[in-house]
Protein backbone atom coordinates (compact mmCIF):
# COMPACT_ATOMS: atom_id res chain seq x y z
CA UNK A 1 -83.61 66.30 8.60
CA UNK A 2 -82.09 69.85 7.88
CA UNK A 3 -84.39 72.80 7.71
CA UNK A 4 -85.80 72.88 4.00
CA UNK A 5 -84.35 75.98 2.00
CA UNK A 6 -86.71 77.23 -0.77
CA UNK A 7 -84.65 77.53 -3.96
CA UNK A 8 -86.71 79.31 -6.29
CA UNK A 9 -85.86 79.90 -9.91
CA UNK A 10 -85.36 83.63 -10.65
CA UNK A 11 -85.43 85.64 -13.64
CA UNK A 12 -81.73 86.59 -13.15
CA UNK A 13 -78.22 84.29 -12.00
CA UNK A 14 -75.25 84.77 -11.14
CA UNK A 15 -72.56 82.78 -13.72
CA UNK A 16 -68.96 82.37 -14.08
CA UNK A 17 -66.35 81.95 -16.92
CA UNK A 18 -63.03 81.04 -16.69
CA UNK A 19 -60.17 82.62 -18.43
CA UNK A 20 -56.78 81.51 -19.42
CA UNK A 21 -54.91 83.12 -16.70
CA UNK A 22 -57.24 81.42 -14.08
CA UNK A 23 -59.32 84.36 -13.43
CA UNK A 24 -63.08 83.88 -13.35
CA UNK A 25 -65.19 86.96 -14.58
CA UNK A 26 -68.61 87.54 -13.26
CA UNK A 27 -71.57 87.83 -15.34
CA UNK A 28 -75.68 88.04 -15.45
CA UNK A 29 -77.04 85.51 -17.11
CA UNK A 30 -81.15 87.10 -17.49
CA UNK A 31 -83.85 85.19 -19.01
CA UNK A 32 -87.00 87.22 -20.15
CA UNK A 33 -89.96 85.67 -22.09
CA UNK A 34 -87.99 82.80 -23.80
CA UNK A 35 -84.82 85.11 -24.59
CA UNK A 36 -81.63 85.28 -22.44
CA UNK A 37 -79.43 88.08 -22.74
CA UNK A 38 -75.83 88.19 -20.59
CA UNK A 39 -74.35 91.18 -18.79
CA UNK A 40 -71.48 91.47 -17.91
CA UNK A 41 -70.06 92.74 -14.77
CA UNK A 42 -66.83 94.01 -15.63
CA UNK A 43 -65.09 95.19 -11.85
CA UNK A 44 -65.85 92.01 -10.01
CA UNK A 45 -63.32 88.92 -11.27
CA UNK A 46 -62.54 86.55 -8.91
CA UNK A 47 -59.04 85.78 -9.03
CA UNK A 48 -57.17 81.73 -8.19
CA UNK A 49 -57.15 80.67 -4.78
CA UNK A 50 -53.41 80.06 -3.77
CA UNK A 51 -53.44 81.78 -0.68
CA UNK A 52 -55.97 82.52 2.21
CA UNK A 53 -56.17 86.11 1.39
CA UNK A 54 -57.28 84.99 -2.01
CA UNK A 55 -60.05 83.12 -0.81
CA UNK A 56 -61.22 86.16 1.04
CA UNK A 57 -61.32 88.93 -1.48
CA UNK A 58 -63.24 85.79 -3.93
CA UNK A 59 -65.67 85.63 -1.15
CA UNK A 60 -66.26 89.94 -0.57
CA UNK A 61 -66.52 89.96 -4.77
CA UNK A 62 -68.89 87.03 -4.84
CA UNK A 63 -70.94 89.03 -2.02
CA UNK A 64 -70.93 92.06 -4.02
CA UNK A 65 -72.02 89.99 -7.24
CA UNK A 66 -74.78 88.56 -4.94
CA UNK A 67 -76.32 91.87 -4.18
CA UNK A 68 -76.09 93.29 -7.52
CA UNK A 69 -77.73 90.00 -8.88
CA UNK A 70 -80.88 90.33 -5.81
CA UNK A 71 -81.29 94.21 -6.93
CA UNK A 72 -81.71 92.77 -10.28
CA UNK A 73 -84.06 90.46 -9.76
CA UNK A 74 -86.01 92.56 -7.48
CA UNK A 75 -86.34 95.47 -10.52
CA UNK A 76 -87.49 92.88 -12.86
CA UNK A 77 -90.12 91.27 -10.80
CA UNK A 78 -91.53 95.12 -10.42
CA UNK A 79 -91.47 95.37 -13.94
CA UNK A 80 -92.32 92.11 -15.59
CA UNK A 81 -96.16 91.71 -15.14
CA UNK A 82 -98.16 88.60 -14.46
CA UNK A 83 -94.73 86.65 -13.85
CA UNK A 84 -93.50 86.13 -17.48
CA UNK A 85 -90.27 85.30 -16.59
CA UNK A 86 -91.45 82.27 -14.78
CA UNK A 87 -93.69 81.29 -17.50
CA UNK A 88 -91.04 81.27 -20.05
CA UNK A 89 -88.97 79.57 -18.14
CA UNK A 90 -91.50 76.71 -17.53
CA UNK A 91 -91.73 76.40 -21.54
CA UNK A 92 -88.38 75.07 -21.80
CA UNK A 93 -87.58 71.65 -22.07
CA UNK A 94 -86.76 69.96 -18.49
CA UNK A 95 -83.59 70.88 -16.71
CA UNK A 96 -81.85 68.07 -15.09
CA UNK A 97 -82.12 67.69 -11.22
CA UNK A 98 -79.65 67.21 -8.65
CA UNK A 99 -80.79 63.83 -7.98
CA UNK A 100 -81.16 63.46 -12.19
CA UNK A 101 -77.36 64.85 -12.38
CA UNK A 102 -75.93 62.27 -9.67
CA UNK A 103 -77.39 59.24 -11.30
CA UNK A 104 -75.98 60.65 -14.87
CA UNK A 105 -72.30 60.87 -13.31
CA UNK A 106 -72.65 57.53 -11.69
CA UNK A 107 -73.09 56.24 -15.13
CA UNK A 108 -70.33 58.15 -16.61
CA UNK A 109 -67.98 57.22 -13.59
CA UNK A 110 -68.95 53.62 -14.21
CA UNK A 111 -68.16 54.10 -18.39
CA UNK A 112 -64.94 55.40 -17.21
CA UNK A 113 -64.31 52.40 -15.62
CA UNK A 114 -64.23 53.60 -11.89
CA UNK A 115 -64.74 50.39 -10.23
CA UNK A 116 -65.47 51.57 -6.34
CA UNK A 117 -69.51 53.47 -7.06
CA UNK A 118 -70.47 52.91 -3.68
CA UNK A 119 -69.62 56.57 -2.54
CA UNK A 120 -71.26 57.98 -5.14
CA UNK A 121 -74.67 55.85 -4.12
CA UNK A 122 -74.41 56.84 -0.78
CA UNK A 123 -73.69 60.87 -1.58
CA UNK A 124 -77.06 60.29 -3.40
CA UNK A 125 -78.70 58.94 0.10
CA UNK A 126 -77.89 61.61 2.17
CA UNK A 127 -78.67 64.36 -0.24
CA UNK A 128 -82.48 62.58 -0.43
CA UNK A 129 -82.19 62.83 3.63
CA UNK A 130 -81.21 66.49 3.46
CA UNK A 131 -83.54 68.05 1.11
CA UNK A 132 -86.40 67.57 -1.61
CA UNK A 133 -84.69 67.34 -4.93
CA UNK A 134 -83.92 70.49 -6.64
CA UNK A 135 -82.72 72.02 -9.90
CA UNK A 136 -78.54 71.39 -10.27
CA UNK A 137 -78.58 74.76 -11.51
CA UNK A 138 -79.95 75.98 -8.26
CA UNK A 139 -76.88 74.27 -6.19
CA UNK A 140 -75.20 77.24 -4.68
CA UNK A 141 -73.05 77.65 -2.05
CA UNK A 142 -75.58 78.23 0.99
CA UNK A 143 -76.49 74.80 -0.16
CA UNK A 144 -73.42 73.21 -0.07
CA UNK A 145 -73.00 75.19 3.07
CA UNK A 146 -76.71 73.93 4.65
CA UNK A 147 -75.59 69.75 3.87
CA UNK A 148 -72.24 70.12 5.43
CA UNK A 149 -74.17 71.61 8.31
CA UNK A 150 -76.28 68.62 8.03
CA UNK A 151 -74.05 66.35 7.96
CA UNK A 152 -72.31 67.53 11.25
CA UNK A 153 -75.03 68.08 13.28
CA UNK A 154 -78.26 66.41 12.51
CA UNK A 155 -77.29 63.36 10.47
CA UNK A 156 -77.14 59.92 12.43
CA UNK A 157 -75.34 56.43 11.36
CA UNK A 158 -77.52 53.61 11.50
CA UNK A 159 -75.42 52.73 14.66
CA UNK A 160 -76.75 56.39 16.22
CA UNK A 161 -73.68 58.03 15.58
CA UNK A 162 -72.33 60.89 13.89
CA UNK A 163 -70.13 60.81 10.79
CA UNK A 164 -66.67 60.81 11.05
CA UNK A 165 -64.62 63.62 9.83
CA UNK A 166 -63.32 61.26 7.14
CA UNK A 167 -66.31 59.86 5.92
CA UNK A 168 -67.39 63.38 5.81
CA UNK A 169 -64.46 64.25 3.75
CA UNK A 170 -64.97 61.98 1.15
CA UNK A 171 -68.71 63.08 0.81
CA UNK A 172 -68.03 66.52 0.39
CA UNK A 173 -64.99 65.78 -2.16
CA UNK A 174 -66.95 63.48 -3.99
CA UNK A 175 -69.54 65.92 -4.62
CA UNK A 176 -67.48 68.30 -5.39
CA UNK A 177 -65.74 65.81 -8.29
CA UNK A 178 -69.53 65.28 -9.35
CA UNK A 179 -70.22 69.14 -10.09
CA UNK A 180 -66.84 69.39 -11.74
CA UNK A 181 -67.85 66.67 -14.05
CA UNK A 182 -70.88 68.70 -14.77
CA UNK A 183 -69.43 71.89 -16.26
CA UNK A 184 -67.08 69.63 -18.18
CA UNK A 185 -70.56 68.08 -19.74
CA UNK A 186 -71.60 71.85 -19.82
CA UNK A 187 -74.63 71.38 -17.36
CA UNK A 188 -73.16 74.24 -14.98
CA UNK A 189 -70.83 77.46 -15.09
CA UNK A 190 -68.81 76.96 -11.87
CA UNK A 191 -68.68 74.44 -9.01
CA UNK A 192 -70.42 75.72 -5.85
CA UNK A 193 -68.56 73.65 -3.66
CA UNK A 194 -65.21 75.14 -4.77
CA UNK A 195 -66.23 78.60 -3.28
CA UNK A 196 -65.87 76.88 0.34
CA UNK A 197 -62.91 77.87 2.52
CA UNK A 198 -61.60 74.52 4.25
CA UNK A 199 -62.43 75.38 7.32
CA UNK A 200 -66.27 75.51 6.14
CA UNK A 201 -65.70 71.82 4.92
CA UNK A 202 -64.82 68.89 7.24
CA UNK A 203 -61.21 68.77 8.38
CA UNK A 204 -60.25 65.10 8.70
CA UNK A 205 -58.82 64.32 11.82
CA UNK A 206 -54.82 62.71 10.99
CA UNK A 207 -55.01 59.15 12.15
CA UNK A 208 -52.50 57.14 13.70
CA UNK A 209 -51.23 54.84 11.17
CA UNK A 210 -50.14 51.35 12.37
CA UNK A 211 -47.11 49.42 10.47
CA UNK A 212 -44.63 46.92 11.48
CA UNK A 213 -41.34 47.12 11.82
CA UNK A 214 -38.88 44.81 9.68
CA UNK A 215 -38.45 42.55 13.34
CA UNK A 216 -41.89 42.58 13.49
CA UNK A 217 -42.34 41.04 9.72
CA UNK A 218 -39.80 38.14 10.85
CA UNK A 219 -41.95 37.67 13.36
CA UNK A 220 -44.81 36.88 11.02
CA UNK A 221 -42.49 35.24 8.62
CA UNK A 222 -41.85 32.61 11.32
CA UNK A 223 -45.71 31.93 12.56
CA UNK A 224 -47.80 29.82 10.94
CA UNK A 225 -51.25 31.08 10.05
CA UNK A 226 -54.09 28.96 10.02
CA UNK A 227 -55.30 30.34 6.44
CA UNK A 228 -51.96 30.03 4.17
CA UNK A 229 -53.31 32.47 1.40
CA UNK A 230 -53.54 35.18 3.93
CA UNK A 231 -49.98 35.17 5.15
CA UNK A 232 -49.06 34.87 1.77
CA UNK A 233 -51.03 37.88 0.48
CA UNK A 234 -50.49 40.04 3.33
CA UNK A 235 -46.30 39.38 3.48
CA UNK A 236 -46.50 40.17 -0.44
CA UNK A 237 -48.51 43.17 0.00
CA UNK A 238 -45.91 44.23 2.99
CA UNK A 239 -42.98 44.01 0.18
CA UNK A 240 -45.03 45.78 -2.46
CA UNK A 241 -47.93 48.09 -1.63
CA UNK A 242 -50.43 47.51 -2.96
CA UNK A 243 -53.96 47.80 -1.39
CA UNK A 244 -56.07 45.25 -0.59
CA UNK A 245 -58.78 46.16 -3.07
CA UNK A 246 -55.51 45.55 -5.75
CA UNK A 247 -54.72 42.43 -4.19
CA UNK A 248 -57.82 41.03 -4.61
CA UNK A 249 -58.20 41.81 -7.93
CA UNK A 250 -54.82 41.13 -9.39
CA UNK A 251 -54.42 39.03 -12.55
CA UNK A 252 -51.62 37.30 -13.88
CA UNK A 253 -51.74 39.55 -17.14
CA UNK A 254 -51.19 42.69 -15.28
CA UNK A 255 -47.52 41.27 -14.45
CA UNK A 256 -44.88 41.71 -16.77
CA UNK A 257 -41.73 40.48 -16.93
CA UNK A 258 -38.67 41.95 -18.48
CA UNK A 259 -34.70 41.07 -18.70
CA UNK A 260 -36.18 39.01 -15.18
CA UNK A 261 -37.40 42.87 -13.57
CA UNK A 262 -41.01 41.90 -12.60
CA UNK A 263 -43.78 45.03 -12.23
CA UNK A 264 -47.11 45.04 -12.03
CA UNK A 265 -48.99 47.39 -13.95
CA UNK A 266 -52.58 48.29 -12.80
CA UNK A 267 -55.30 50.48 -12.39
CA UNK A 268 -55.64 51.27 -8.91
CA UNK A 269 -58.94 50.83 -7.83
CA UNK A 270 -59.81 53.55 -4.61
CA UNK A 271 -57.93 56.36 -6.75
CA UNK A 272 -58.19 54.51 -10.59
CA UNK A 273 -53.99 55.85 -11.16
CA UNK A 274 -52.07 53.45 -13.27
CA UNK A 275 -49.32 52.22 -11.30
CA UNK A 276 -46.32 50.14 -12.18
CA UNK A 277 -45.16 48.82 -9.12
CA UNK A 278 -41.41 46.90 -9.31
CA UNK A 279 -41.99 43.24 -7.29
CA UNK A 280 -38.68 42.76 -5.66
CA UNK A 281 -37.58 38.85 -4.64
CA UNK A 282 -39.12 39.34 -1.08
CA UNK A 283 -42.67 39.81 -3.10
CA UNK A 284 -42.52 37.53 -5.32
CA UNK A 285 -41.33 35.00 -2.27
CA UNK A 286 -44.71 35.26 -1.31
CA UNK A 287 -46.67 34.51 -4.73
CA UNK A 288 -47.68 30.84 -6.20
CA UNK A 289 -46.58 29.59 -9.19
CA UNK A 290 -46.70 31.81 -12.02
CA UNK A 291 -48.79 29.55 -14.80
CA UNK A 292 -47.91 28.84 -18.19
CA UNK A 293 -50.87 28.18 -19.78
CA UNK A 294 -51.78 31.30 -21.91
CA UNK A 295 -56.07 30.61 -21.25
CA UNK A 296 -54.53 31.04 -17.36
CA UNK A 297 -53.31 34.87 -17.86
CA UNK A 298 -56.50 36.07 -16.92
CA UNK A 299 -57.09 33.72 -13.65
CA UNK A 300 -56.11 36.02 -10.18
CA UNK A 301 -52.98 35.20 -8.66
CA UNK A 302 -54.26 35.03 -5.13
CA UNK A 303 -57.49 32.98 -6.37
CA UNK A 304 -59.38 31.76 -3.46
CA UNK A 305 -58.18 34.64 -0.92
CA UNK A 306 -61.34 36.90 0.01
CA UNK A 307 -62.27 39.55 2.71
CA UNK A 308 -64.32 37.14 5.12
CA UNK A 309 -60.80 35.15 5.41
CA UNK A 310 -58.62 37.90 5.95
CA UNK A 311 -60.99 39.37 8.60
CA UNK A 312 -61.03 35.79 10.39
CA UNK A 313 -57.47 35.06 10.10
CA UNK A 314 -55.30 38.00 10.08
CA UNK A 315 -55.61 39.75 13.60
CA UNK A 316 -55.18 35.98 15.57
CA UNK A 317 -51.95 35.21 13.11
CA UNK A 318 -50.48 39.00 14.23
CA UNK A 319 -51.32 37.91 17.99
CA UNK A 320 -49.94 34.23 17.95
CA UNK A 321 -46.98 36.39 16.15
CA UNK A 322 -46.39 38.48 19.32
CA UNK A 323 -47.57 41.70 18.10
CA UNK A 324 -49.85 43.03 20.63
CA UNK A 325 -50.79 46.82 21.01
CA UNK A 326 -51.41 47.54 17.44
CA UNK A 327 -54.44 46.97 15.29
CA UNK A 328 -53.36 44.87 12.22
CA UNK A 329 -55.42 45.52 9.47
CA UNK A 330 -54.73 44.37 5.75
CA UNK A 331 -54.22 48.05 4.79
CA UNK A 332 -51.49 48.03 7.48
CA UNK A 333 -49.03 46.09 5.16
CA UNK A 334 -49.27 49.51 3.34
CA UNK A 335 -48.05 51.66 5.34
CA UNK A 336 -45.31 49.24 6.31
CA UNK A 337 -44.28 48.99 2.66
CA UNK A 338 -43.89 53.09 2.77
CA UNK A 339 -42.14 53.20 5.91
CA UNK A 340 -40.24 49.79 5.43
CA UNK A 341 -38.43 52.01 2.31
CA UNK A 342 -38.24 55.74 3.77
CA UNK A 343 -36.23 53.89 7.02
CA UNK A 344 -33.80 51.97 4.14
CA UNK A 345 -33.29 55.14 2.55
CA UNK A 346 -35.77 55.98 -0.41
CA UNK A 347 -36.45 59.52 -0.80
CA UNK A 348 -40.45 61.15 -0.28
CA UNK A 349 -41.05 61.22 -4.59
CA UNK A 350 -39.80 58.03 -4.98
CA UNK A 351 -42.40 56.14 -2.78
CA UNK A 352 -44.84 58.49 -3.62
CA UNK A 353 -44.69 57.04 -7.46
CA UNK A 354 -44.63 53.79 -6.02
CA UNK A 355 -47.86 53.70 -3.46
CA UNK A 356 -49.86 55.72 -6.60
CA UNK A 357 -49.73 58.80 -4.43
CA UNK A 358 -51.62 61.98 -6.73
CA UNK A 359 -49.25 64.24 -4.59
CA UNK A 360 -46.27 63.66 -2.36
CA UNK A 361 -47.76 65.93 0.54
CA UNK A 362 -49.82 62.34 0.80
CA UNK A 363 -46.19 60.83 1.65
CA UNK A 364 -45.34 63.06 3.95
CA UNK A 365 -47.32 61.50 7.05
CA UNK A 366 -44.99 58.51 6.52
CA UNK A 367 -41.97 60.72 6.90
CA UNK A 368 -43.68 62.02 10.06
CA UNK A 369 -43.38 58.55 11.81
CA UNK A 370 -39.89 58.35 10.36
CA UNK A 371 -39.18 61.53 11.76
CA UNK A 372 -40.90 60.25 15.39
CA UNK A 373 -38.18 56.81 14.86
CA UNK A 374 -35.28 59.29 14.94
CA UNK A 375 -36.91 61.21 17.60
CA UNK A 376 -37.03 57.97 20.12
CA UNK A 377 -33.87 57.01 19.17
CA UNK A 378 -31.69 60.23 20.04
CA UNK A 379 -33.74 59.71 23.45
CA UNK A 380 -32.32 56.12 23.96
CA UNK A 381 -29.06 58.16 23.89
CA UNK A 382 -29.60 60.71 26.56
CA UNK A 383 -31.42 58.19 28.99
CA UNK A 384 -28.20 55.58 28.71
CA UNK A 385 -24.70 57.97 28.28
């Protein structure tokens, strides 16, 4: 377990509000038996953070604000006898905790209809392992600063290993989402995490993404696979997509079909985007019978397809296919999808919209291997002319 920081409350805080232009001024927020008074501290505004030397002169101005803030809270300590400050304080109804605040956004996550919670249970589990529970007011950046350390040194898988870079990613941003949705329910000023520089969060390693190549998907389009309803999910997902937590959960009612164009409109689950993805012939190839029963619009169209199969069945199909040296998981049929179209032609915003991408710098890894295609193949012209 991390060293244990003491996070006491204090008579004065530092707080932030934002203005219109994206500035953030600086102000004292003081609290003196039962009354609280604001100051305002008019030189020090911290300014948006587009550029690295941004970032910087935020972090000198919040170090300045920090010592005027201590010098304050040192003069009123002198002056305020028999500690009424803390007294006061203690009289008010009970703030909500850190641990209070995380269970309250799980809720409102799950009223939003955010499907995937698990992150947000285990974000709670490794702030219990990193410290006693504290006020969410008294989150500041030295604490956000302390767990990351945490997390990179001390803390331990079950399997005795450390987190990956990824998984430490998603911790991070997810807690960061979590004290956003707090000062949108007005239970903080500013979001301590957003006063990190990157390189004081975790920088996820790029990964080498596996797809197939079109020969490759004839290859699997001629071998039979043991489990029918995998070949047939994983060949539509190839020529559409979608992820597997999608395919799994897609219903006949979120297809729609117009002037014989079919799309499927859902709400992604990992990133909860609606999508309308177009399902070309070469998808559809791949999908049962559509039923016409209206009490059948609700049924899933790949109904008795679940993980357990796809983990028994996939890899051997890929190896009886002939594809050896790469590691053929479901979510590979996504990244074949993105590549599949960027080698046929389609431009970087175009199968960005289409994989549910928040920003095309997300596409741009797939243009990377495109990019490494061309690459090989100017080669195969200087080692043969």
């Amino acid at each position: 377990m991390g060293k244990e920081r003491k996070y006491s409350k204090e008579p004065v805080k530092l707080c932030l509000r934002n203005r219109k232009d994206g500035h953030q001024v600086i102000y004292l927020e003081i609290y003196i038996e039962g009354k609280r008074t604001y100051e305002r501290l008019p030189d020090l505004v911290l300014v948006p953070e587009t550029y690295q030397k941004s970032i910087r002169k935020n972090d000198a101005t919040l170090k300045k604000a920090e010592v005027i803030c201590r010098k304050r809270n040192r003069q009123l300590k002198k002056e305020l006898p028999n500690n009424k400050y803390v007294q006061s304080q203690e009289a008010e109804a009970p703030q909500l905790t850190l641990f209070n605040w995380i269970d309250k956004y799980r809720e409102i996550q799950k009223s939003r209809g955010v499907r995937n919670l698990s992150i947000i249970k285990r974000l709670r589990k490794l702030l219990e392992l990193f410290h006693d529970d504290l006020l969410l007011t008294d989150v500041d950046k030295q604490f956000c600063l302390d767990f990351i350390n945490f997390l990179k040194n001390e803390y331990k898988t079950k399997f005795g290993n450390p987190i990956s870079s990824k998984s430490g990613f998603n911790i991070v941003s997810e807690l960061s989402t979590a004290m956003n949705t707090a000062i949108r329910e007005g239970q903080i000023q500013f979001n301590p995490v957003s006063k990190l520089t990157p390189t004081e969060k975790f920088l996820p390693r790029e990964q080498v993404r596996e797809y197939l190549t079109i020969d490759e998907l004839k290859m699997l389009i001629q071998t039979p696979c043991k489990c029918e309803i995998v070949k047939n999910a994983f060949l539509f997902a190839c020529n559409c997509g979608l992820r597997r937590s999608d395919v799994l959960a897609l219903k006949w009612s979120d297809i729609t079909i117009d002037n014989d164009v079919w799309r499927v409109g859902t709400r992604m689950i990992k990133t909860e985007r609606l999508v309308y993805v177009p399902l070309p012939l070469q998808a559809r190839r791949w999908m049962p019978p559509r039923p016409t029963e209206p009490e059948r619009r609700n049924d899933k169209v790949f109904q008795k397809l679940d993980i357990s199969k796809i983990q028994e069945h996939l890899k051997p199909w890929a190896e009886s296919a002939g594809i050896t040296g790469k590691n053929v998981s479901f979510h590979v049929s996504r990244h074949t999808y993105a590549t599949m179209l960027l080698t046929l032609g389609a431009d970087l915003y175009t199968v960005s919209k289409l994989l549910g991408h928040t920003s095309v710098r997300h596409t741009q890894r797939y243009a990377k291997i495109i990019n490494k295609t061309i690459d090989d193949s100017i080669e195969l012209i200087d080692k043969n002319l």
